[in-house]
Protein backbone atom coordinates (compact mmCIF):
# COMPACT_ATOMS: atom_id res chain seq x y z
CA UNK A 1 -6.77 -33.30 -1.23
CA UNK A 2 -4.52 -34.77 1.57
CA UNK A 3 -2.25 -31.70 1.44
CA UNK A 4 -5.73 -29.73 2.14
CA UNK A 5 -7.07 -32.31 5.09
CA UNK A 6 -3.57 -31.48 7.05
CA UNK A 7 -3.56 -28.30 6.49
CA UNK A 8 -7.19 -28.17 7.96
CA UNK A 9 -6.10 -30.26 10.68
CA UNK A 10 -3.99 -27.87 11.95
CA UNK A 11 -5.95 -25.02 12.09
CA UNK A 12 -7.84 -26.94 14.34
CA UNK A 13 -5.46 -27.87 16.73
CA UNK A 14 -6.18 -26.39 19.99
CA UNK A 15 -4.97 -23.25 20.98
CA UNK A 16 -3.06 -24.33 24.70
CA UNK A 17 0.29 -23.06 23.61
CA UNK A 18 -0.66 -19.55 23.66
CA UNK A 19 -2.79 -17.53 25.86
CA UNK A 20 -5.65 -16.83 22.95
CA UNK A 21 -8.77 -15.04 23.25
CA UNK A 22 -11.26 -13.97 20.66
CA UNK A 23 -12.40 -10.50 21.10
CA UNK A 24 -15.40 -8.89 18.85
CA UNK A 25 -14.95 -5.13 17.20
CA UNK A 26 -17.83 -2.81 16.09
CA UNK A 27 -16.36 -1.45 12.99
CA UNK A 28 -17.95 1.00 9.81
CA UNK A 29 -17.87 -2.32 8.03
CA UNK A 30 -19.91 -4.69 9.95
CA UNK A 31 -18.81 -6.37 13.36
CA UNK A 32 -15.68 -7.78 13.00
CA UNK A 33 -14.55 -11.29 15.03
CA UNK A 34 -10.72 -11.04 16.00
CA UNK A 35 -8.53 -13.74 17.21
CA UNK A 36 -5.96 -12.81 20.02
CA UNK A 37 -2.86 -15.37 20.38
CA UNK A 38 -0.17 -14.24 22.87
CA UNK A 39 3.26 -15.73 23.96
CA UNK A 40 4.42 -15.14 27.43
CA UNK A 41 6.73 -12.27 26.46
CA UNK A 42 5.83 -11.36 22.93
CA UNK A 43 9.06 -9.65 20.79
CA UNK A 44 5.98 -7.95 18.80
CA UNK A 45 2.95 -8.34 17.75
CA UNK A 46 1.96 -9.64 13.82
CA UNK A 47 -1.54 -8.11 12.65
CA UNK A 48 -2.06 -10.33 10.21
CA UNK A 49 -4.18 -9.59 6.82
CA UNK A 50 -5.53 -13.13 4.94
CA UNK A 51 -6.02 -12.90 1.41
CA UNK A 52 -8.80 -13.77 -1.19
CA UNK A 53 -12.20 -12.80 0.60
CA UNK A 54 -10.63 -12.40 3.90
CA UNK A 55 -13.61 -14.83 5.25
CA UNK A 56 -11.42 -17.45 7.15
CA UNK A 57 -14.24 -18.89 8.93
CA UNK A 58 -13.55 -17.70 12.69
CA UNK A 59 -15.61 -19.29 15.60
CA UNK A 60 -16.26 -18.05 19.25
CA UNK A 61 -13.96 -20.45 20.30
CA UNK A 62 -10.73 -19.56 17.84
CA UNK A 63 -10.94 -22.37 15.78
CA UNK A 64 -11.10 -21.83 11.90
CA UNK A 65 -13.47 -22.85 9.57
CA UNK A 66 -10.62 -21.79 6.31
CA UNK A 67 -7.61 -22.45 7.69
CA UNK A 68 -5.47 -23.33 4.39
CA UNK A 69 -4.44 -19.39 3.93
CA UNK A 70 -0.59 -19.05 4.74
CA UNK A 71 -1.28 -16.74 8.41
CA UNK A 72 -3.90 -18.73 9.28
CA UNK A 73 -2.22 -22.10 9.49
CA UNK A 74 0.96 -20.51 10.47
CA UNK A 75 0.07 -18.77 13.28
CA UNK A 76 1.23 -20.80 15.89
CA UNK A 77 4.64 -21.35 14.48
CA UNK A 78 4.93 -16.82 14.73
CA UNK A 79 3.80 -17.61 18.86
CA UNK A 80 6.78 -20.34 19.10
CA UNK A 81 8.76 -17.38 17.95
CA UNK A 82 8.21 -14.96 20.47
CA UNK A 83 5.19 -13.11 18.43
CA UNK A 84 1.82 -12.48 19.18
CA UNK A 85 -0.76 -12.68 16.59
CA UNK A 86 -3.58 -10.86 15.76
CA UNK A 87 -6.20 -12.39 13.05
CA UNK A 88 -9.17 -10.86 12.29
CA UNK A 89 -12.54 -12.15 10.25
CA UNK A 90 -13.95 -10.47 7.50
CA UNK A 91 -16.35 -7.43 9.02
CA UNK A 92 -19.84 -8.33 9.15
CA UNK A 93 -18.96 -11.42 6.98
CA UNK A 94 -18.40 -9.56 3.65
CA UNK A 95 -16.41 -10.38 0.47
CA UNK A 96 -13.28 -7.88 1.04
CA UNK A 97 -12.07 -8.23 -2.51
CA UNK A 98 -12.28 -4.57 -4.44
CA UNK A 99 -12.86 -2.69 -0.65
CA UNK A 100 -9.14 -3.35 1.21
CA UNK A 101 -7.64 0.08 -0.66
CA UNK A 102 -10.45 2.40 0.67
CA UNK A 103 -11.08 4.90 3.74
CA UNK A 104 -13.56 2.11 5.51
CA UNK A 105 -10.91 -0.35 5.39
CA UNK A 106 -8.13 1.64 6.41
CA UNK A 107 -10.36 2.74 9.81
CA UNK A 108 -10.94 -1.54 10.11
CA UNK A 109 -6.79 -1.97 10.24
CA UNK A 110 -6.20 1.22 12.17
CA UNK A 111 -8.72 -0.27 14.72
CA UNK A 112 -7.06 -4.04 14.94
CA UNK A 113 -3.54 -1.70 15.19
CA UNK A 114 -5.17 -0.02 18.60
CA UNK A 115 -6.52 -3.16 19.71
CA UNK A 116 -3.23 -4.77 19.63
CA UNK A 117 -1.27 -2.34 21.19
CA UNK A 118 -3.99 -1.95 23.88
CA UNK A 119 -3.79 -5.42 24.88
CA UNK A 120 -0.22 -6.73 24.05
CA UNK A 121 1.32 -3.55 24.58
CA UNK A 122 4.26 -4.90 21.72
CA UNK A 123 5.66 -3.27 18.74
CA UNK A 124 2.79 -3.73 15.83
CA UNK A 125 3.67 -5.24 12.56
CA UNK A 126 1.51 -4.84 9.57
CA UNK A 127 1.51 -8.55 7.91
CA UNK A 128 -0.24 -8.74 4.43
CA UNK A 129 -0.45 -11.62 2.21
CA UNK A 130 -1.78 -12.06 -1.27
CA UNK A 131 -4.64 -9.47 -1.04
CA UNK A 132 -4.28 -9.00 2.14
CA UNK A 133 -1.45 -6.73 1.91
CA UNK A 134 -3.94 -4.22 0.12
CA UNK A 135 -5.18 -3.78 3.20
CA UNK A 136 -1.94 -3.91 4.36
CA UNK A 137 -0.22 -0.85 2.85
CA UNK A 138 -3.54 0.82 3.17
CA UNK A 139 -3.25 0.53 6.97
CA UNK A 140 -0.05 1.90 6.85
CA UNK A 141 -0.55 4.87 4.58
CA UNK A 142 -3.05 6.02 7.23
CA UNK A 143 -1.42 4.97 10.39
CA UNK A 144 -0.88 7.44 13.04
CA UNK A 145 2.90 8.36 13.46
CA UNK A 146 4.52 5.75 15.36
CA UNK A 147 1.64 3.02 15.63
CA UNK A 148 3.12 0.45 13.44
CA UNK A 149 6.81 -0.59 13.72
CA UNK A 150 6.76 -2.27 10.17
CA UNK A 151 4.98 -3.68 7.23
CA UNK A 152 5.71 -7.50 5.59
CA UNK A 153 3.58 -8.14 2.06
CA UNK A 154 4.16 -11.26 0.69
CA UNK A 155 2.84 -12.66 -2.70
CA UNK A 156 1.69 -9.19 -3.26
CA UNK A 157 -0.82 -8.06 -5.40
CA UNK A 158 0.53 -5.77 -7.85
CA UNK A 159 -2.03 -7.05 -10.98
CA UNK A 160 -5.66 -6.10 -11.33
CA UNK A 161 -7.85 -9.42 -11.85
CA UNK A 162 -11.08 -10.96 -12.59
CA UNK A 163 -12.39 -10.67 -9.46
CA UNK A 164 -10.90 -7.61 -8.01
CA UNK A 165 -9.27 -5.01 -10.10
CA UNK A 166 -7.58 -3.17 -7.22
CA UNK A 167 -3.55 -3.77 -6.35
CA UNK A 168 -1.49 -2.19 -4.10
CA UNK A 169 -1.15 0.40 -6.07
CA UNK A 170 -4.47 1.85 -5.31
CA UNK A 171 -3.76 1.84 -1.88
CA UNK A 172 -1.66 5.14 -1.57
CA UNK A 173 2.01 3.05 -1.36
CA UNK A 174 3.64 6.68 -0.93
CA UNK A 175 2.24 7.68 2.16
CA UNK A 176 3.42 4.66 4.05
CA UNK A 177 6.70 5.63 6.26
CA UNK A 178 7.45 2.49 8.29
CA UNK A 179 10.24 0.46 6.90
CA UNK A 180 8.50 -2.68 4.78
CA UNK A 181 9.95 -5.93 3.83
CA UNK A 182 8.46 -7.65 0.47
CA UNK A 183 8.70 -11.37 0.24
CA UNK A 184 8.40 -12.81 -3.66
CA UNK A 185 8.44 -16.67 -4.47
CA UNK A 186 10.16 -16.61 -8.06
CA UNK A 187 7.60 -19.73 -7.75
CA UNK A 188 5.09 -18.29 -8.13
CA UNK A 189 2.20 -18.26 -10.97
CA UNK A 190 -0.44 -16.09 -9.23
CA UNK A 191 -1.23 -14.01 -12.08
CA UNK A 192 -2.21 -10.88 -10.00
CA UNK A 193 0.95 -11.26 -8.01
CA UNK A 194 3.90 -11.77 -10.38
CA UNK A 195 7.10 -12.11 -8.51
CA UNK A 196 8.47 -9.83 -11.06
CA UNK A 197 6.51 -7.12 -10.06
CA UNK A 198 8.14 -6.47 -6.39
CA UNK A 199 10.67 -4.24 -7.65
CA UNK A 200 8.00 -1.97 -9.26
CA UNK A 201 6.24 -2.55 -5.80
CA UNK A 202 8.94 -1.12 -3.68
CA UNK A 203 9.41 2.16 -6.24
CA UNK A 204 5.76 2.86 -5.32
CA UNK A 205 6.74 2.63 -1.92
CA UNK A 206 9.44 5.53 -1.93
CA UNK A 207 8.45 7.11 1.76
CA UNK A 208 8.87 4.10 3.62
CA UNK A 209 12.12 4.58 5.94
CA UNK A 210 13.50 1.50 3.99
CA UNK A 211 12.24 -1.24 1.76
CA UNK A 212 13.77 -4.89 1.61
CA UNK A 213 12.69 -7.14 -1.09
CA UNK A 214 13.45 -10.83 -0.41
CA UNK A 215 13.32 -13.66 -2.84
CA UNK A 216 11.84 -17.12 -2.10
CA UNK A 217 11.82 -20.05 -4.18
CA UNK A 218 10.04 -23.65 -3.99
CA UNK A 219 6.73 -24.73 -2.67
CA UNK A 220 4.82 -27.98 -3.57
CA UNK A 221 3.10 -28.21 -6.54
CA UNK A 222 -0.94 -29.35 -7.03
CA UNK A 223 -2.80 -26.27 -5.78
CA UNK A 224 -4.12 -24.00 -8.62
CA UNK A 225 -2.20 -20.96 -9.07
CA UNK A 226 -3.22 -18.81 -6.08
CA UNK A 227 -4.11 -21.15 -4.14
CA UNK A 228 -2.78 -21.30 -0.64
CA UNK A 229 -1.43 -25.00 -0.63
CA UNK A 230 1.43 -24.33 -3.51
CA UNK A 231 4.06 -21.82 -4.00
CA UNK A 232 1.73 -19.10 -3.87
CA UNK A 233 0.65 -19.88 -0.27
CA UNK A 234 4.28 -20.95 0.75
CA UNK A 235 2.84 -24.20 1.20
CA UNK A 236 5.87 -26.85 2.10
CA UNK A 237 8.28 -23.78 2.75
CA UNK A 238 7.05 -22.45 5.40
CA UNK A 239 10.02 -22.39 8.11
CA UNK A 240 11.89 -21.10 5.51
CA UNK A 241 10.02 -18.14 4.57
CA UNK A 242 9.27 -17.64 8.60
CA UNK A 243 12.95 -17.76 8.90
CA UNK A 244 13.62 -14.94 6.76
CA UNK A 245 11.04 -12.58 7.97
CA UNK A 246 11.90 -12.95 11.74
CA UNK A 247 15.70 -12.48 10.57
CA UNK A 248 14.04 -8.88 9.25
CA UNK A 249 12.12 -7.86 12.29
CA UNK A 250 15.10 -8.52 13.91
CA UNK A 251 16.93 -6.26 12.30
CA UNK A 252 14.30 -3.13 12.97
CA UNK A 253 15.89 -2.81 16.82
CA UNK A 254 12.37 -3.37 18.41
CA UNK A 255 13.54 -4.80 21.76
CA UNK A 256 15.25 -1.18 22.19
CA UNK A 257 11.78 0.36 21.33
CA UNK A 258 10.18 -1.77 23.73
CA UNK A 259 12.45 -0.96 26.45
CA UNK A 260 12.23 2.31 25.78
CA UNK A 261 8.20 2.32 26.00
């Protein structure tokens, strides 16, 4: 309970490191409340994809109602690294789980793509986690050439479950082209997202330009199994996970492509 209460606490800090705005989208799903965090000179910009019902509780004023998912209460942490962030609310307040793989939700990612490039202008990185990166690789399987720079999943969902029986599988893997990195916490007792599963993951992703898989370990204990405050949700290994995946956008040359813009 006191691991929760801090994490909460964050998410409520306010938001005067960052220029931040929250913007409203009409999408084929409802309208859709996105929150707009922006460094001074952004190296690219993170669309970030929660997980579970993808309701994180988003007010007019940026502040979170959920903030315990891993993006959420990370996201100032990407800003101190040079990245803006982009996090969006469930459309028209729905339960996502079972509709991230399909056409309406591909259109909802391809919009927050456009909306970041629009008004940051940076490379755009696809950033899934737990069911999020459904939605995730379904973005990228129907991005338009050369709107997305990359893709990070991490704690993917590879395992139908109780409440949602689609995985990442269902969302066309083979279609994506943009290099992906896959982050796995051998940790990790999620039962839709086995860490042993992101090999068979980055098979199914054969047209990506390249596919890194990274593995994690850690995270504290207490949380139930995908919960966001354990080793599912990173929770207590944060800057080391962060670590890694800046050390991989690094490697994907975007300062060139900005300069060449």
């Amino acid at each position: 309970m006191r691991a929760l209460l801090a994490a909460l606490a964050l998410a409520w800090l306010p938001l005067a490191a960052a220029r931040a705005r929250v913007v409203r989208l009409d999408t084929a799903l409802g309208p859709e409340r996105v929150l707009v965090l922006r460094p001074a000179h952004p190296r690219a910009t993170l669309v970030m994809l929660p997980g579970g019902t993808g309701r994180v509780g988003l007010t007019r004023t940026g502040r979170f109602r959920h903030g315990a998912n891993f993006l959420v209460r990370t996201r100032r942490d990407w800003v101190r690294r040079g990245f803006a962030v982009v996090i969006p609310d469930a459309p028209g307040g729905r339960d996502l789980r079972g509709h991230r793989h399909g056409p309406g939700f591909a259109a909802v990612v391809g919009g927050l793509v456009r909306l970041a490039r629009r008004r940051i202008g940076a490379p755009v990185i696809l950033f899934g986690t737990s069911q999020g990166t459904i939605g995730a690789v379904n973005g990228a399987a129907h991005a338009a050439a050369g709107s997305i720079a990359g893709v990070v999943l991490t704690e993917t969902v590879s395992v139908p479950g109780r409440l949602s029986r689609m995985t990442v599988f269902d969302a066309d893997p083979a279609a994506v082209r943009a290099p992906v990195l896959i982050v796995a916490n051998r940790d990790d007792r999620c039962p839709v997202a086995p860490p042993g599963q992101a090999p068979a993951v980055a098979r199914a992703l054969g047209g990506a330009s390249s596919v890194t898989v990274r593995m994690v370990a850690g995270g504290a204990a207490g949380d139930r199994p995908c919960g966001s405050l354990g080793p599912h949700g990173y929770f207590g290994i944060e800057g080391r996970v962060e670590a890694a995946i800046a050390g991989w956008i690094g490697t994907l040359g975007l300062e060139k492509e900005k300069g060449g813009a």
